[in-house]
N, C-alpha and C. Protein backbone atom coordinates (compact mmCIF):
# COMPACT_ATOMS: atom_id res chain seq x y z
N UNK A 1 -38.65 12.30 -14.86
CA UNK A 1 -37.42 13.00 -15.16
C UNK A 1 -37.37 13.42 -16.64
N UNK A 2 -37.92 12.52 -17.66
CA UNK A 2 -37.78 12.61 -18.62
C UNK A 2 -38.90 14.42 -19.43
N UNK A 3 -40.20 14.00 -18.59
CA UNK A 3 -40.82 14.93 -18.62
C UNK A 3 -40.38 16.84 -18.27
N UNK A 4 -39.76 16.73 -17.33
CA UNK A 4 -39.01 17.62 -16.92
C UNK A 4 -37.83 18.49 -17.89
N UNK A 5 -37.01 17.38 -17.97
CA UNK A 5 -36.02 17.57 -19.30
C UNK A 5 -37.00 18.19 -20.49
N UNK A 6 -37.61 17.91 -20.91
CA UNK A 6 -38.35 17.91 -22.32
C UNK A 6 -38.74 19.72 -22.20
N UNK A 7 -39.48 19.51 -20.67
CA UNK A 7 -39.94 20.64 -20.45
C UNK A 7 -39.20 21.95 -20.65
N UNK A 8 -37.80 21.69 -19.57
CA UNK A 8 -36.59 22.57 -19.79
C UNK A 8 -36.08 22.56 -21.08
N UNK A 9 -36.37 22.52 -22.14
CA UNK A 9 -35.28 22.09 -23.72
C UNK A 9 -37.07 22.98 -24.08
N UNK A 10 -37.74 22.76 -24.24
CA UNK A 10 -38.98 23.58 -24.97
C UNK A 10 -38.91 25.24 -24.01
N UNK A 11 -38.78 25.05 -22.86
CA UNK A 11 -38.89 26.71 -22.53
C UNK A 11 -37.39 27.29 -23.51
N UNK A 12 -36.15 26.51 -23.30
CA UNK A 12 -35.08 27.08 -23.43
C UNK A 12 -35.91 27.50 -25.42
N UNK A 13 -35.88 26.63 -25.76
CA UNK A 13 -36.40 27.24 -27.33
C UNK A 13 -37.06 28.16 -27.52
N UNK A 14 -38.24 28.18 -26.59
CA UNK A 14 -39.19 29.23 -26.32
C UNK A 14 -38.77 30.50 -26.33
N UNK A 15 -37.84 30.66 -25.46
CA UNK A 15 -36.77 31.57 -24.69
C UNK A 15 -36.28 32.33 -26.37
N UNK A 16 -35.52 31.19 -26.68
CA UNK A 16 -34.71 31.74 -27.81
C UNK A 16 -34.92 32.39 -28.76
N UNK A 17 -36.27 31.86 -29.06
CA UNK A 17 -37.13 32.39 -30.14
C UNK A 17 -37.70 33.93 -30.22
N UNK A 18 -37.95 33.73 -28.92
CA UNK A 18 -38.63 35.15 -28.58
C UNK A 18 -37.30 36.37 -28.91
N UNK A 19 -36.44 35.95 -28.28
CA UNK A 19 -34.97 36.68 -28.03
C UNK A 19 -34.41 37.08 -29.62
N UNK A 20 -34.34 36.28 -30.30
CA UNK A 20 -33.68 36.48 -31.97
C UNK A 20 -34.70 36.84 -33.04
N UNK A 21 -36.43 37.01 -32.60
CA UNK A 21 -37.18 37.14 -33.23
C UNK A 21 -37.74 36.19 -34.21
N UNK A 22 -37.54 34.96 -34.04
CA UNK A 22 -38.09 33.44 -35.05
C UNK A 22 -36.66 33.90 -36.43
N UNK A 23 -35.80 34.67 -36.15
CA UNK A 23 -35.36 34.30 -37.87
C UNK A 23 -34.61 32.86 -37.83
N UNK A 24 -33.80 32.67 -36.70
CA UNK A 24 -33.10 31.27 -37.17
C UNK A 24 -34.04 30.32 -37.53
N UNK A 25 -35.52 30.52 -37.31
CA UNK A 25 -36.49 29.05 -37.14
C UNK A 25 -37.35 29.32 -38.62
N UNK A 26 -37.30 30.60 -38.85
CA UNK A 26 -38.13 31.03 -40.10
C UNK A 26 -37.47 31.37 -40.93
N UNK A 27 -36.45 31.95 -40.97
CA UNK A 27 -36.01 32.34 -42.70
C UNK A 27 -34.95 31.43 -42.68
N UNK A 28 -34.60 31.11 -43.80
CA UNK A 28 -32.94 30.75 -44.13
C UNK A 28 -32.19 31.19 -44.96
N UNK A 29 -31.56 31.94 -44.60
CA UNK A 29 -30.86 32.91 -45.84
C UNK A 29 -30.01 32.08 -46.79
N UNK A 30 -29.95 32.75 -47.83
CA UNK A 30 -29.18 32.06 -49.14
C UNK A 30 -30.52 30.56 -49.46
N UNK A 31 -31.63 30.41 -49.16
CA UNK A 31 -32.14 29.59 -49.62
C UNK A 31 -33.14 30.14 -50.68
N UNK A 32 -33.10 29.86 -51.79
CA UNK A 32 -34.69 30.17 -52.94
C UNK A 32 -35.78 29.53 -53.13
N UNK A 33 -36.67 29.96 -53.87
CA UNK A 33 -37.86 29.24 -53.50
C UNK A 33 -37.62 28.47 -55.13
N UNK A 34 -38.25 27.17 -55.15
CA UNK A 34 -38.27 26.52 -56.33
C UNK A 34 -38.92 27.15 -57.19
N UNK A 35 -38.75 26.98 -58.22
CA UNK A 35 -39.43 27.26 -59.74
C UNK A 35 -41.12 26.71 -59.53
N UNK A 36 -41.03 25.72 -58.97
CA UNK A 36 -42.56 25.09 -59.07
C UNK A 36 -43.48 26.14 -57.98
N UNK A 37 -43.16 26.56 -56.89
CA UNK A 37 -43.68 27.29 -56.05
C UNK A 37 -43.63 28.57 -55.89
N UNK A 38 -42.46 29.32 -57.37
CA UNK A 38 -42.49 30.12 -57.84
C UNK A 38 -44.27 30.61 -58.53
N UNK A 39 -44.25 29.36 -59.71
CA UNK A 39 -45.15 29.90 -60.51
C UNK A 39 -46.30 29.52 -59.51
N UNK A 40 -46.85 28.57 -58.68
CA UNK A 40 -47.63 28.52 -57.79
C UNK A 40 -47.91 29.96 -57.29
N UNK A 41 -47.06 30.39 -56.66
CA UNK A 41 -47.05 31.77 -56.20
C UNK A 41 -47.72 32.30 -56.61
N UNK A 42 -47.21 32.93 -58.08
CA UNK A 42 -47.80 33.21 -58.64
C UNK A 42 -48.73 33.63 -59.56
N UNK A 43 -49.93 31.81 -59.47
CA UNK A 43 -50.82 31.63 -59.78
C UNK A 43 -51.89 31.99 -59.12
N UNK A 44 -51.27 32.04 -57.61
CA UNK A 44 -52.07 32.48 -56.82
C UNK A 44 -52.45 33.95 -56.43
N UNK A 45 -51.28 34.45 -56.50
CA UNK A 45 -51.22 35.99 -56.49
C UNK A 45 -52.48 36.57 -57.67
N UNK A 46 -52.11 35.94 -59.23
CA UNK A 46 -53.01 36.65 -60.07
C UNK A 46 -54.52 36.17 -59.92
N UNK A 47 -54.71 34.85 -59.39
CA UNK A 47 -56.28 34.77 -59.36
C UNK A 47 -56.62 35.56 -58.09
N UNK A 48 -55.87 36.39 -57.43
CA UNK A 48 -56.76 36.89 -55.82
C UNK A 48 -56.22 38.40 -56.32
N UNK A 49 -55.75 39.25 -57.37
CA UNK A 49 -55.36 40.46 -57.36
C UNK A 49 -56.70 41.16 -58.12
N UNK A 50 -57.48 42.05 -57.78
CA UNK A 50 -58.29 42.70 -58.52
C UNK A 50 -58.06 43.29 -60.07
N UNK A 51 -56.88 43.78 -60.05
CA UNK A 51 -56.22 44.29 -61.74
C UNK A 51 -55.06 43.39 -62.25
N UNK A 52 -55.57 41.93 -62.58
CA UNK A 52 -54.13 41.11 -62.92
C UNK A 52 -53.32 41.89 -63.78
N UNK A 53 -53.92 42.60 -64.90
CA UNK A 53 -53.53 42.70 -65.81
C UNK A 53 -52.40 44.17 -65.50
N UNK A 54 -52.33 44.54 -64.40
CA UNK A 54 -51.48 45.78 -63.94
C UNK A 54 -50.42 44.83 -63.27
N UNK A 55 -50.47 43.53 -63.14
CA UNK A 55 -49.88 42.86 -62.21
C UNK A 55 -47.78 43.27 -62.92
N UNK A 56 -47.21 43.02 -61.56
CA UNK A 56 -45.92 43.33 -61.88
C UNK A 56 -44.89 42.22 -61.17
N UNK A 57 -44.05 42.37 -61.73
CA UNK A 57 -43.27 41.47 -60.19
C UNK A 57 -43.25 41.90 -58.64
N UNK A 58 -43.03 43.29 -58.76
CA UNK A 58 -43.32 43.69 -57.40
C UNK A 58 -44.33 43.58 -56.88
N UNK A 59 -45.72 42.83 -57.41
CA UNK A 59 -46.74 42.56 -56.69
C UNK A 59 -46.19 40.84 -55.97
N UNK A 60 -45.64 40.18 -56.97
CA UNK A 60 -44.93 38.64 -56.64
C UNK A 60 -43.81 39.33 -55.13
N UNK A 61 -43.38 40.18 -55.05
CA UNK A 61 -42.16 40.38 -53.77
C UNK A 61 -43.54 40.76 -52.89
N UNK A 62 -44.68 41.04 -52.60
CA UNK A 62 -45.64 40.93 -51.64
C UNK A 62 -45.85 40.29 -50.93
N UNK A 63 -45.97 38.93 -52.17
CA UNK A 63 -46.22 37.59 -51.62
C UNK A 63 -44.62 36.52 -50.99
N UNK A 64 -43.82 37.44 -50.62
CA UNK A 64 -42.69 37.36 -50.17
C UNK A 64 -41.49 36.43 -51.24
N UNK A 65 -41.95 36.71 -52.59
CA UNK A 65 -41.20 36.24 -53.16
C UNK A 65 -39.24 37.22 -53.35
N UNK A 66 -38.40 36.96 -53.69
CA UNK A 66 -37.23 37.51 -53.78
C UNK A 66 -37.58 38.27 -54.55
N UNK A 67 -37.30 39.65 -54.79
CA UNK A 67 -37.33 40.29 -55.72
C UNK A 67 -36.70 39.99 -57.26
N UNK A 68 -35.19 39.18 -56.91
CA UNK A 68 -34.47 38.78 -58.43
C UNK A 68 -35.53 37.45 -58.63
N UNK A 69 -36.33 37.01 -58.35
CA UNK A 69 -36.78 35.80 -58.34
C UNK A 69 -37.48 36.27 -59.04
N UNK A 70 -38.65 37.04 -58.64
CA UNK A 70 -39.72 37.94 -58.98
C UNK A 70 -39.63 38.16 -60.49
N UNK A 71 -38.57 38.71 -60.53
CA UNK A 71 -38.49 39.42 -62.18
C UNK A 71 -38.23 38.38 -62.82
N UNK A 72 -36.91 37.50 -62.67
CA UNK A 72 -36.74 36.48 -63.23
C UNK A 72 -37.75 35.20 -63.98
N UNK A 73 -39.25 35.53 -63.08
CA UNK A 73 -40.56 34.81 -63.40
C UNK A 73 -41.13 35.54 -64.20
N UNK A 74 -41.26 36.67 -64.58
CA UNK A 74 -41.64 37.83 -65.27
C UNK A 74 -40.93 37.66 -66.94
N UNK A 75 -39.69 37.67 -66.62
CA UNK A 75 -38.74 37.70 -67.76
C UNK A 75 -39.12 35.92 -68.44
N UNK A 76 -39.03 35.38 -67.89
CA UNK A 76 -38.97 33.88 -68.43
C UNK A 76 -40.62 33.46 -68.71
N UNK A 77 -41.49 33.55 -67.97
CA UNK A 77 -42.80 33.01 -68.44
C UNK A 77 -44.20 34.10 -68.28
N UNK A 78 -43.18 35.21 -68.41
CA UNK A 78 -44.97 36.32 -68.32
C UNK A 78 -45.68 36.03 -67.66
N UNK A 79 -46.70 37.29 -68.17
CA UNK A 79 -47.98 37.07 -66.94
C UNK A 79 -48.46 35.39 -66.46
N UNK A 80 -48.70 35.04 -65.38
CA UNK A 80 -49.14 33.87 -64.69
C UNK A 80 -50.23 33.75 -65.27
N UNK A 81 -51.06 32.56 -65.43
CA UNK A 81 -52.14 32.32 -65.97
C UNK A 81 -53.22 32.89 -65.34
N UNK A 82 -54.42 33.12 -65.92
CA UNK A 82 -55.84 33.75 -65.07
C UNK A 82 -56.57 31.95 -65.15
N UNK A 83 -57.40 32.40 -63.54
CA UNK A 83 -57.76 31.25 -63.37
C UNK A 83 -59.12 31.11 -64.76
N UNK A 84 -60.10 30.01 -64.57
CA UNK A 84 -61.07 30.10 -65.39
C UNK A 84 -62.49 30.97 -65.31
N UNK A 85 -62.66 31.30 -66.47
CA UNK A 85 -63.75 33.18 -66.15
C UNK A 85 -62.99 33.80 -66.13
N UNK A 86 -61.84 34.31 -66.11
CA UNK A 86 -61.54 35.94 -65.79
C UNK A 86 -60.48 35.83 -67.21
N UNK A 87 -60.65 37.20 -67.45
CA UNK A 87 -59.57 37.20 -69.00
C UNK A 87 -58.20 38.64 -68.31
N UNK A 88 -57.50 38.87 -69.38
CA UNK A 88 -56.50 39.62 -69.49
C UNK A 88 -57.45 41.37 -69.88
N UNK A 89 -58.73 40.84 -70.82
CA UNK A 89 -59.42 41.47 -71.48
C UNK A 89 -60.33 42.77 -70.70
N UNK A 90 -60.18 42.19 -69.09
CA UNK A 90 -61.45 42.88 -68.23
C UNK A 90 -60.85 44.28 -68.33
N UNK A 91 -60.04 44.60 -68.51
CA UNK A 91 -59.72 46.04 -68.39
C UNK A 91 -60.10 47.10 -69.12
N UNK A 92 -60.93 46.29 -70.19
CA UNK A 92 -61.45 47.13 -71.30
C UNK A 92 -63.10 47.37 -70.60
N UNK A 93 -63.52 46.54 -69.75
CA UNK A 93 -64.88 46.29 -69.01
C UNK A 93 -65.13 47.65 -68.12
């Protein structure tokens, strides 16, 4: 019985999901992303972008960051760091 139940409560989710498109299960509105997973972001963004040095915030809203977030990382701590080997400099290369 118990099996059954479980079963019926996972299709019904199933169901739901499909129906509203995952947002209740995937986004949450009014929530931000932390500061720490901000610059994570985008640490990651600049070591995988071919022209860091063109890099903008609107490359950070790609990586689905908020756009006011975006800039706000821009405005407060500049370009994200380059990982090790690669400079700011390659553009002159």
């Amino acid at each position: 019985m118990k099996a059954r139940w479980q079963l019926k409560n996972l299709c019904e989710v199933i169901r739901d999901v499909a129906d509203t498109a995952a947002d209740r299960y995937v986004f949450a509105e009014g929530l931000k992303t932390s500061d720490t997973w901000v610059r994570k972001i985008a640490e990651y963004a600049v070591a995988h972008d071919e022209k860091p040095w063109m890099m903008s915030s609107d490359d950070l809203v790609r990586f689905n960051l908020d756009s006011d977030q975006a800039e706000q990382y821009f405005e407060k701590e500049g370009y994200p760091p380059l990982p090790k080997g690669r400079s700011y400099d390659e553009e002159d290369e």
